[in-house]
Protein backbone atom coordinates (compact mmCIF):
# COMPACT_ATOMS: atom_id res chain seq x y z
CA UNK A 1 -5.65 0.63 16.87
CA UNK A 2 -4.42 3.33 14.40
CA UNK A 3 -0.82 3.19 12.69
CA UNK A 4 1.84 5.34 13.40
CA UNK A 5 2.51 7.28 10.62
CA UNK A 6 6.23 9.49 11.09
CA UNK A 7 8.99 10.11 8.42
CA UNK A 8 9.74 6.25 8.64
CA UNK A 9 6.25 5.21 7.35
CA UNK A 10 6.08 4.38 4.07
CA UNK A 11 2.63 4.05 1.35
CA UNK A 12 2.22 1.15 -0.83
CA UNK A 13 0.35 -0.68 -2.70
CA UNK A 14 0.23 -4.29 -3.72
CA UNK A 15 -0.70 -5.47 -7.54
CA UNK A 16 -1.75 -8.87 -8.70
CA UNK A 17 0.09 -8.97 -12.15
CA UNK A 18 -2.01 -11.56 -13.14
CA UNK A 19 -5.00 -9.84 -13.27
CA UNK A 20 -3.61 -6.19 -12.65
CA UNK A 21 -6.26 -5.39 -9.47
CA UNK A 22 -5.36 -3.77 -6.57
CA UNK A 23 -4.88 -6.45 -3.69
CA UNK A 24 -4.30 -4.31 -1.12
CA UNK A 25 -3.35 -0.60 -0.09
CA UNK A 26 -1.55 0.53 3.26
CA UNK A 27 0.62 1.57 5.02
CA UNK A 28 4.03 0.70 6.94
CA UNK A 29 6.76 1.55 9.30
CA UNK A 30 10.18 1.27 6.93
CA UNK A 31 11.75 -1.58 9.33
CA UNK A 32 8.43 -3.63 9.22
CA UNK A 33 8.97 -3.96 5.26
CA UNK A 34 11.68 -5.82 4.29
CA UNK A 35 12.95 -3.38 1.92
CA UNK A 36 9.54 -4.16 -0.15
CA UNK A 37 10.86 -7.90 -1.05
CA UNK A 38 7.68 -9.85 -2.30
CA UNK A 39 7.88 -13.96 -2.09
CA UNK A 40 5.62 -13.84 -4.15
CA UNK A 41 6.31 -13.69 -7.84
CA UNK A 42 2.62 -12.64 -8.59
CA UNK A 43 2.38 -9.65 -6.84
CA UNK A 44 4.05 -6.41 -7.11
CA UNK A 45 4.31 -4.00 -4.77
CA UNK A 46 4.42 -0.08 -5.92
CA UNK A 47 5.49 2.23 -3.00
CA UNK A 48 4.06 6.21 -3.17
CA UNK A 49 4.67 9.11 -1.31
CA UNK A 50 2.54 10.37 1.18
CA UNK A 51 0.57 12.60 -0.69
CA UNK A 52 0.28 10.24 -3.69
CA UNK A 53 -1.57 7.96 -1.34
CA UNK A 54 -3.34 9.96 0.44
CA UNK A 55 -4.80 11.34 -3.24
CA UNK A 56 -5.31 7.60 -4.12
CA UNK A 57 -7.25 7.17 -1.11
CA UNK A 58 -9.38 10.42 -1.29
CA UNK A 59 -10.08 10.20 -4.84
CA UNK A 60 -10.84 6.12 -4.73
CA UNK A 61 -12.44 5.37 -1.26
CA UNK A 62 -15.17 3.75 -2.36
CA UNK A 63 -13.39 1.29 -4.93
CA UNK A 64 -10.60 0.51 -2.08
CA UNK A 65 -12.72 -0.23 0.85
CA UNK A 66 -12.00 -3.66 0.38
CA UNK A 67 -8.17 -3.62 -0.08
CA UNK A 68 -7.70 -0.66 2.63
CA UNK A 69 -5.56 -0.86 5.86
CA UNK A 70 -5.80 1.50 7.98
């Protein structure tokens, strides 16, 4: 099942700050995010626009297949 993706998705990613690795990259509706609140202390998340990500993901597909939502 594909994401919707509308003027209320928004691109992210999420960053382990211990180790500074991409965790994982996707994609959201803005009400499923909680305003990009992590409970996590260790992991950052860094929110792009839509053609920043899709760059990311053209430039790095190999690298993010792991991490990648679709």
């Amino acid at each position: 099942m594909s994401k919707i993706q509308d003027k209320n998705t928004r691109y992210f990613i999420d960053i382990n700050l211990g180790n500074l690795k991409i965790i994982r990259c996707s994609f959201d509706q803005k009400e499923n995010l909680d305003k990009g609140r992590q409970n996590d202390p260790t992991i950052h998340r860094l929110f792009l626009t839509k053609g920043q990500y899709n760059k990311l993901i053209s430039r790095c597909a190999n690298e993010l297949a792991g991490v990648l939502e679709t």
